[in-house]
N, C-alpha and C. Protein backbone atom coordinates (compact mmCIF):
# COMPACT_ATOMS: atom_id res chain seq x y z
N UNK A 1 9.73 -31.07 33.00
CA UNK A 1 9.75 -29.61 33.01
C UNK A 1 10.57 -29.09 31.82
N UNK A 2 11.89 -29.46 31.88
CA UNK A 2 12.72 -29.63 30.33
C UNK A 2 11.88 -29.87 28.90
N UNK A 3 11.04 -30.51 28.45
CA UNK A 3 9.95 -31.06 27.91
C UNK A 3 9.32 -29.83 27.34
N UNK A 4 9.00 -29.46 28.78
CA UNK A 4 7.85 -27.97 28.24
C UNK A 4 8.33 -26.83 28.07
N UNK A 5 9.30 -26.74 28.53
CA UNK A 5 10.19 -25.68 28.16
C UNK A 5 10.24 -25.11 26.94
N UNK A 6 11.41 -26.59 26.29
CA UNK A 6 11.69 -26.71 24.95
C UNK A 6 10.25 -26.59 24.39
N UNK A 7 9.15 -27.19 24.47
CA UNK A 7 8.14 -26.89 23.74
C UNK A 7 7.52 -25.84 23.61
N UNK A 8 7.14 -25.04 24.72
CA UNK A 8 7.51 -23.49 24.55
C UNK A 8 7.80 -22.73 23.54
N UNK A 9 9.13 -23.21 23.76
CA UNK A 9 10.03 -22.19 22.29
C UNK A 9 9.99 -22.34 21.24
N UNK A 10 9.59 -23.42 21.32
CA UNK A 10 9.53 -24.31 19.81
C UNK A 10 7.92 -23.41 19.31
N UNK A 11 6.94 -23.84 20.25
CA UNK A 11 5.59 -23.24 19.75
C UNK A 11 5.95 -21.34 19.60
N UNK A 12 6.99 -20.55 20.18
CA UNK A 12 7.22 -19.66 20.21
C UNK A 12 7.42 -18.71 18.90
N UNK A 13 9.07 -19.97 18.67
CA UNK A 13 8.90 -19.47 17.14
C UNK A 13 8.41 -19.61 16.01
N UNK A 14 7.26 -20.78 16.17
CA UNK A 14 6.65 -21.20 15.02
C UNK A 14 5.78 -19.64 14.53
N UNK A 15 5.31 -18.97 16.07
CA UNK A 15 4.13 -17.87 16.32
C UNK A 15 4.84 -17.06 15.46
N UNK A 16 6.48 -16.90 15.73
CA UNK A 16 7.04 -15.23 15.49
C UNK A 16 7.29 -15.82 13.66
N UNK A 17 7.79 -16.87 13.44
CA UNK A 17 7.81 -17.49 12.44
C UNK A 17 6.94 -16.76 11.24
N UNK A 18 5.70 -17.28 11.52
CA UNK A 18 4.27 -17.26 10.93
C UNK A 18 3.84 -16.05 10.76
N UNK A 19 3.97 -14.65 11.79
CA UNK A 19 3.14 -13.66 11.94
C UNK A 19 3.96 -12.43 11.20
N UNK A 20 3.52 -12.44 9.72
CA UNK A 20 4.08 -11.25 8.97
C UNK A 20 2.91 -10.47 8.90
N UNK A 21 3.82 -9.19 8.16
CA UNK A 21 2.44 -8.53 7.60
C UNK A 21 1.99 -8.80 6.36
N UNK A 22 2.20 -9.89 5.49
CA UNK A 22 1.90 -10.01 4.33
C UNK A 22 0.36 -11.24 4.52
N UNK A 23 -0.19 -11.29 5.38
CA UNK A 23 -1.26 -12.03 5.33
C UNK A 23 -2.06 -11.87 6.63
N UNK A 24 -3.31 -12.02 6.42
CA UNK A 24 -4.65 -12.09 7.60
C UNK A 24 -5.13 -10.74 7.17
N UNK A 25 -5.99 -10.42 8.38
CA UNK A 25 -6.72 -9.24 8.55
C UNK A 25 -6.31 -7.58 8.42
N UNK A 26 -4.86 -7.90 9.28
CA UNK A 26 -4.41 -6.72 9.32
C UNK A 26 -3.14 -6.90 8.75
N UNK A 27 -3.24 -7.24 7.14
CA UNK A 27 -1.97 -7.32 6.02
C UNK A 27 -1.51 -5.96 5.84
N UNK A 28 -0.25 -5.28 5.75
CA UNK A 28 -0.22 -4.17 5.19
C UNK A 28 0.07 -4.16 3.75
N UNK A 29 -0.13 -3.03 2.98
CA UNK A 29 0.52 -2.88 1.47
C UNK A 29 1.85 -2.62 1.75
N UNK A 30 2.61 -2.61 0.55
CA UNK A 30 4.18 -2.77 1.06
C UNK A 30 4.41 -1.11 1.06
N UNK A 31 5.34 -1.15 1.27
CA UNK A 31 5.89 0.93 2.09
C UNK A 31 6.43 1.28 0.46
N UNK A 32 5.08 2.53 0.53
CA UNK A 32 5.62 3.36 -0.67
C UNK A 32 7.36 3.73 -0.62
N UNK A 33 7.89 3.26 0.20
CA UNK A 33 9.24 4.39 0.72
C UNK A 33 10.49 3.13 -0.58
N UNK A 34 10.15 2.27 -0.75
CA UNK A 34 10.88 1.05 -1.54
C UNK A 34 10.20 1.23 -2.66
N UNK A 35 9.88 2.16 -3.36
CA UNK A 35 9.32 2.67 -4.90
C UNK A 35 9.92 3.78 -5.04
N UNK A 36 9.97 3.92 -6.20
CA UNK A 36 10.74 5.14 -7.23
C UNK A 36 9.57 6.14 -6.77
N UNK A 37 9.71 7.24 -5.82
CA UNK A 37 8.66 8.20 -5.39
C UNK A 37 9.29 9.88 -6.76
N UNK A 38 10.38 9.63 -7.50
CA UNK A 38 10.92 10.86 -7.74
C UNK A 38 10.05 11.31 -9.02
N UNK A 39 10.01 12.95 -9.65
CA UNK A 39 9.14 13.02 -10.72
C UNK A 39 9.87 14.61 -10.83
N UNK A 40 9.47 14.85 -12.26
CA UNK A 40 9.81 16.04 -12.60
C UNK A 40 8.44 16.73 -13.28
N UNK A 41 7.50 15.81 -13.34
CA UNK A 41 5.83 15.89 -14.06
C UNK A 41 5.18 15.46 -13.50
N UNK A 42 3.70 15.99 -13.25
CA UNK A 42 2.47 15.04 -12.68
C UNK A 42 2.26 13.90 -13.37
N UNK A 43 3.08 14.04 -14.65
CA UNK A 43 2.36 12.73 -15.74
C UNK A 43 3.85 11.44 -15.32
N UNK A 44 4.66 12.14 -14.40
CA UNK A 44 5.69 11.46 -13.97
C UNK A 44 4.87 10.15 -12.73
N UNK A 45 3.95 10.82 -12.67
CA UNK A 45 3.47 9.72 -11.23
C UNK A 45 1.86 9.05 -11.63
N UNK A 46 1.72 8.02 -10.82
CA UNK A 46 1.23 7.21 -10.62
C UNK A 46 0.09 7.25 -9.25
N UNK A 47 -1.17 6.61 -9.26
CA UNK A 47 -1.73 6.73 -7.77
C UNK A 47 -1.44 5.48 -7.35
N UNK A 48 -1.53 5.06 -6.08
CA UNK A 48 -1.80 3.50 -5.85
C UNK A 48 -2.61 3.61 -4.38
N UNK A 49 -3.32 2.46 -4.08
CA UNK A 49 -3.97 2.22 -2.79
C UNK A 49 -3.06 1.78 -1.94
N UNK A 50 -2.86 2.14 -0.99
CA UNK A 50 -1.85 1.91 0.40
C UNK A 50 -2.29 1.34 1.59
N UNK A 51 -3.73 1.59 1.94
CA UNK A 51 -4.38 1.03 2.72
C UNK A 51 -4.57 -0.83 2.83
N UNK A 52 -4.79 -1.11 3.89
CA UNK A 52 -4.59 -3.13 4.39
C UNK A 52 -5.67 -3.21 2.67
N UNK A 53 -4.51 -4.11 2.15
CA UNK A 53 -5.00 -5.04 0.73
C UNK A 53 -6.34 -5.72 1.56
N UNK A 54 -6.79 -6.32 3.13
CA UNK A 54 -7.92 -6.81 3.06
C UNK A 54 -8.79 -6.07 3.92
N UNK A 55 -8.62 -5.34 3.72
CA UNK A 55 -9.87 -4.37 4.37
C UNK A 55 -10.60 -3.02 3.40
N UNK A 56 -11.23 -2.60 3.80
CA UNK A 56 -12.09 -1.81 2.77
C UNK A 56 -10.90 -0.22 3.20
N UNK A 57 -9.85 0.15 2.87
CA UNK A 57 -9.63 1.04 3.30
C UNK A 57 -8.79 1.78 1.48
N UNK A 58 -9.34 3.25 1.57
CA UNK A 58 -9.58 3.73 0.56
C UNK A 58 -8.10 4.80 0.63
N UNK A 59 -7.09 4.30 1.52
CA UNK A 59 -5.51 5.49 1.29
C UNK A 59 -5.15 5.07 -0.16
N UNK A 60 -4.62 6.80 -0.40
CA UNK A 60 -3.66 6.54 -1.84
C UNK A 60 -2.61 7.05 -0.91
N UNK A 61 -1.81 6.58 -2.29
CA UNK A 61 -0.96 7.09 -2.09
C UNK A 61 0.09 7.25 -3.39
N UNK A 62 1.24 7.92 -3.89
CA UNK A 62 1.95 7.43 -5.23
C UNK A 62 3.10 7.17 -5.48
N UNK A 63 3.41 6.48 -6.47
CA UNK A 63 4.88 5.82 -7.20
C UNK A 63 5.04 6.47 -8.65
N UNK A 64 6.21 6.73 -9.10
CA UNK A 64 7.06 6.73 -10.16
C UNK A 64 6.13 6.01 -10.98
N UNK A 65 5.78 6.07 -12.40
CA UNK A 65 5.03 5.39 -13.01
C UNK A 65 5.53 4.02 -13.32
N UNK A 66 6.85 4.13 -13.60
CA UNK A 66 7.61 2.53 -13.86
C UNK A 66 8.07 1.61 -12.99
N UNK A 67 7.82 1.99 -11.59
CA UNK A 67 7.48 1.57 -10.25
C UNK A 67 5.60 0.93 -10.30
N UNK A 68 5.19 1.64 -11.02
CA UNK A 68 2.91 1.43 -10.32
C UNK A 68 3.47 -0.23 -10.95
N UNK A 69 3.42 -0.76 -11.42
CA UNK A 69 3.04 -2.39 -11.96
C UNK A 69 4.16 -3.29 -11.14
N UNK A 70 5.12 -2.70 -10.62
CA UNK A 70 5.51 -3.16 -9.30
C UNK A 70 5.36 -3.67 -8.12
N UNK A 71 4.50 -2.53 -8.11
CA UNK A 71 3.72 -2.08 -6.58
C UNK A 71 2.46 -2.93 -6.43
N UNK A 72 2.07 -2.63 -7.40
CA UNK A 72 0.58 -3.47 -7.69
C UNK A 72 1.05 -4.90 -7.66
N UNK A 73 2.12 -5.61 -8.14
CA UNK A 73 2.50 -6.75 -8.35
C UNK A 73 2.72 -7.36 -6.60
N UNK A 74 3.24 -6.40 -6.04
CA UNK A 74 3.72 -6.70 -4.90
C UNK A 74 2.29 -7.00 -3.98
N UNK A 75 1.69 -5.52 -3.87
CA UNK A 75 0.54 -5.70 -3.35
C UNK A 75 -0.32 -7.00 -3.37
N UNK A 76 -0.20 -7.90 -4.42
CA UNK A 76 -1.25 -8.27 -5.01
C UNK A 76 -1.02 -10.00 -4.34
N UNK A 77 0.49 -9.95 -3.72
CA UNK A 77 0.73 -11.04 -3.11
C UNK A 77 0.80 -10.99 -1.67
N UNK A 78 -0.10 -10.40 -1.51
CA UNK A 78 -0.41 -10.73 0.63
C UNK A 78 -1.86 -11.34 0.19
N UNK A 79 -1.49 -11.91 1.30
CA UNK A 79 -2.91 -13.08 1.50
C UNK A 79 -3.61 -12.84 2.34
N UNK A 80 -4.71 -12.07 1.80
CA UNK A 80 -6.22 -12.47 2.87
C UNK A 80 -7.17 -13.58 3.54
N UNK A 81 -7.47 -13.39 4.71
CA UNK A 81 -8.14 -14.39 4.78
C UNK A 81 -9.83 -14.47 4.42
N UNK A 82 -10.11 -13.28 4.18
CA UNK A 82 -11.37 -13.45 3.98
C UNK A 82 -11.59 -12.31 2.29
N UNK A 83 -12.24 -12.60 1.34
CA UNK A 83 -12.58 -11.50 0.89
C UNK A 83 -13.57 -10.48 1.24
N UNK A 84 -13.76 -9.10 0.78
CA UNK A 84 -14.46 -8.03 1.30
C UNK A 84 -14.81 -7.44 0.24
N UNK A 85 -16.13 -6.81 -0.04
CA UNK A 85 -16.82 -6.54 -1.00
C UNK A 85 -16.90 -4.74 -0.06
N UNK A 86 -16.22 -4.05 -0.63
CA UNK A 86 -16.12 -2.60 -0.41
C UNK A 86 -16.68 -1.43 -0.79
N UNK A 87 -17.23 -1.95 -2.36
CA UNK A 87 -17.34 -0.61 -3.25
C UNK A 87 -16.60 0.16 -3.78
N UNK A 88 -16.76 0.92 -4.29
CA UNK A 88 -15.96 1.86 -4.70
C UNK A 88 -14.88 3.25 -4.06
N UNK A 89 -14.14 3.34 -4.20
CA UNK A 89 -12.88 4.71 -3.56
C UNK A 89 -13.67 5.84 -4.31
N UNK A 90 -13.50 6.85 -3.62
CA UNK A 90 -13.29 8.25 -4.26
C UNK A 90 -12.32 8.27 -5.30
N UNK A 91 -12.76 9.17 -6.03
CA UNK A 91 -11.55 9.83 -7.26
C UNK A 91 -10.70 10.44 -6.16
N UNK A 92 -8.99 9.97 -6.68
CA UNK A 92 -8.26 10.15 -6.48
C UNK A 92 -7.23 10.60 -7.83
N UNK A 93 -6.10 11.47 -6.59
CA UNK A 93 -5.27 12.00 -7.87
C UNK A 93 -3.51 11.91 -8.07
N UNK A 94 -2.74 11.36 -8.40
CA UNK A 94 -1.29 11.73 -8.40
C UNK A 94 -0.63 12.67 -9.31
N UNK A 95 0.16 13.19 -8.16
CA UNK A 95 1.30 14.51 -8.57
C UNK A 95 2.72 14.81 -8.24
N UNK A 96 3.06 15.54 -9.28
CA UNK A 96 4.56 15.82 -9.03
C UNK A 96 4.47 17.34 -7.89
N UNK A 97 5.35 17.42 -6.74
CA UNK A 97 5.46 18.24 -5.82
C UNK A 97 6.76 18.16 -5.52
N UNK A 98 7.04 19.51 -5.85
CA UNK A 98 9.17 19.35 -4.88
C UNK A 98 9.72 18.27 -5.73
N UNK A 99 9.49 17.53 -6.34
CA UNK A 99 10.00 16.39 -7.10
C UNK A 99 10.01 15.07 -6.71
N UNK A 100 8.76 15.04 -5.64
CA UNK A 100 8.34 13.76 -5.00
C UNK A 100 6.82 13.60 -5.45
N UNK A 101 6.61 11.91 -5.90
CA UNK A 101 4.89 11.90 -6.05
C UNK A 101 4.12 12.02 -5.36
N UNK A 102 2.81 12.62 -5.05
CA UNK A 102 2.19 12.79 -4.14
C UNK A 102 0.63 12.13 -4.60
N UNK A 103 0.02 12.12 -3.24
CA UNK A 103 -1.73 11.88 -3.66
C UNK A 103 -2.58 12.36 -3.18
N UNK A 104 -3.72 12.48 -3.64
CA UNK A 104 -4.71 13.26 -3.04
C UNK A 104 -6.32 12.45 -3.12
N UNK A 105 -6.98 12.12 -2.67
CA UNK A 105 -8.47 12.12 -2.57
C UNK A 105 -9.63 13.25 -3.18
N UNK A 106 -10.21 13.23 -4.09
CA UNK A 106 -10.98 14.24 -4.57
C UNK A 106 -12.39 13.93 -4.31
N UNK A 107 -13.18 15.20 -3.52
CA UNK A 107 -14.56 14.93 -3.32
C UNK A 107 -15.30 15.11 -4.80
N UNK A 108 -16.02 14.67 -5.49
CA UNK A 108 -16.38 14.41 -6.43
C UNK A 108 -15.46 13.91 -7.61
N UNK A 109 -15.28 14.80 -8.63
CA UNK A 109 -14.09 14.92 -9.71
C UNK A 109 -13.35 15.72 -9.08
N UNK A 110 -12.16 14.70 -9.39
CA UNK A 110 -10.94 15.44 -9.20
C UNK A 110 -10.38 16.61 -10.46
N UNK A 111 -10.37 17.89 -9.89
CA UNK A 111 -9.77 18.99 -11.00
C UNK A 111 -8.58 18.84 -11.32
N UNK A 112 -8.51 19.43 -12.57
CA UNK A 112 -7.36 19.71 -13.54
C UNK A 112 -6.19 20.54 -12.54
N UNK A 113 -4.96 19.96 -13.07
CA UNK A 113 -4.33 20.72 -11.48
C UNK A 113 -3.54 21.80 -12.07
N UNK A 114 -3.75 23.04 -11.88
CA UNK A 114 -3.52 24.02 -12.25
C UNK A 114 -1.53 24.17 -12.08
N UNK A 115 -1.01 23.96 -13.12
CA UNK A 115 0.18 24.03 -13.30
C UNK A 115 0.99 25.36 -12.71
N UNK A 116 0.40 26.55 -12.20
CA UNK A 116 1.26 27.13 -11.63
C UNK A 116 1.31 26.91 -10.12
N UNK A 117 0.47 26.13 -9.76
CA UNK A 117 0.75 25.87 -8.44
C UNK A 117 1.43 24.91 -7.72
N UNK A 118 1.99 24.00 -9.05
CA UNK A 118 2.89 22.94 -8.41
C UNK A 118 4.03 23.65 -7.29
């Protein structure tokens, strides 16, 4: 009974061990919140995809521009298990707001963003 116990736990933590979010199906991208989000310009920011690296999912979201090759770097190391042939995202857009980057999804082309409305 001792035996199975211990084996138990042992198989327990191998599970909790093993089960990040940096790999399988439901991998996440890493949290915009650990990127330089600050900007004083739209040309201050960056877009990036936020949505599971293995699934077809089309979130932006944005970083600091000297943060995007970061992010992407980071992203780019969770492991899928399968690849997925998706297609293409919508035009998307990043901006400076309040002095945080922001993103947006644009149905067709994305417009010129009218500078008095930041």
């Amino acid at each position: 009974m001792r035996a199975l116990a211990i084996g138990f736990v042992a198989l327990t933590v191998i599970a909790i061990a093993c089960s990040d979010d940096t790999s399988g199906e439901n991998a996440k991208s890493p949290s915009l919140t650990d990127y330089d989000q600050t900007c004083t310009k739209d040309e201050d920011c960056a877009r990036v995809y936020t949505g599971s690296p293995c699934g077809c999912s089309c979130d932006v979201g944005s970083v600091n521009q000297k943060d995007q090759s970061r992010y992407v770097a980071d992203r780019r190391k969770v492991q899928c298990d399968r690849v997925v042939d998706c297609g293409a995202c919508q035009e998307a857009r990043a901006f400076c707001t309040s002095g945080k980057c922001a993103a947006e999804n644009c149905p067709g082309t994305c417009p010129a963003k009218d500078a008095s409305t930041d």
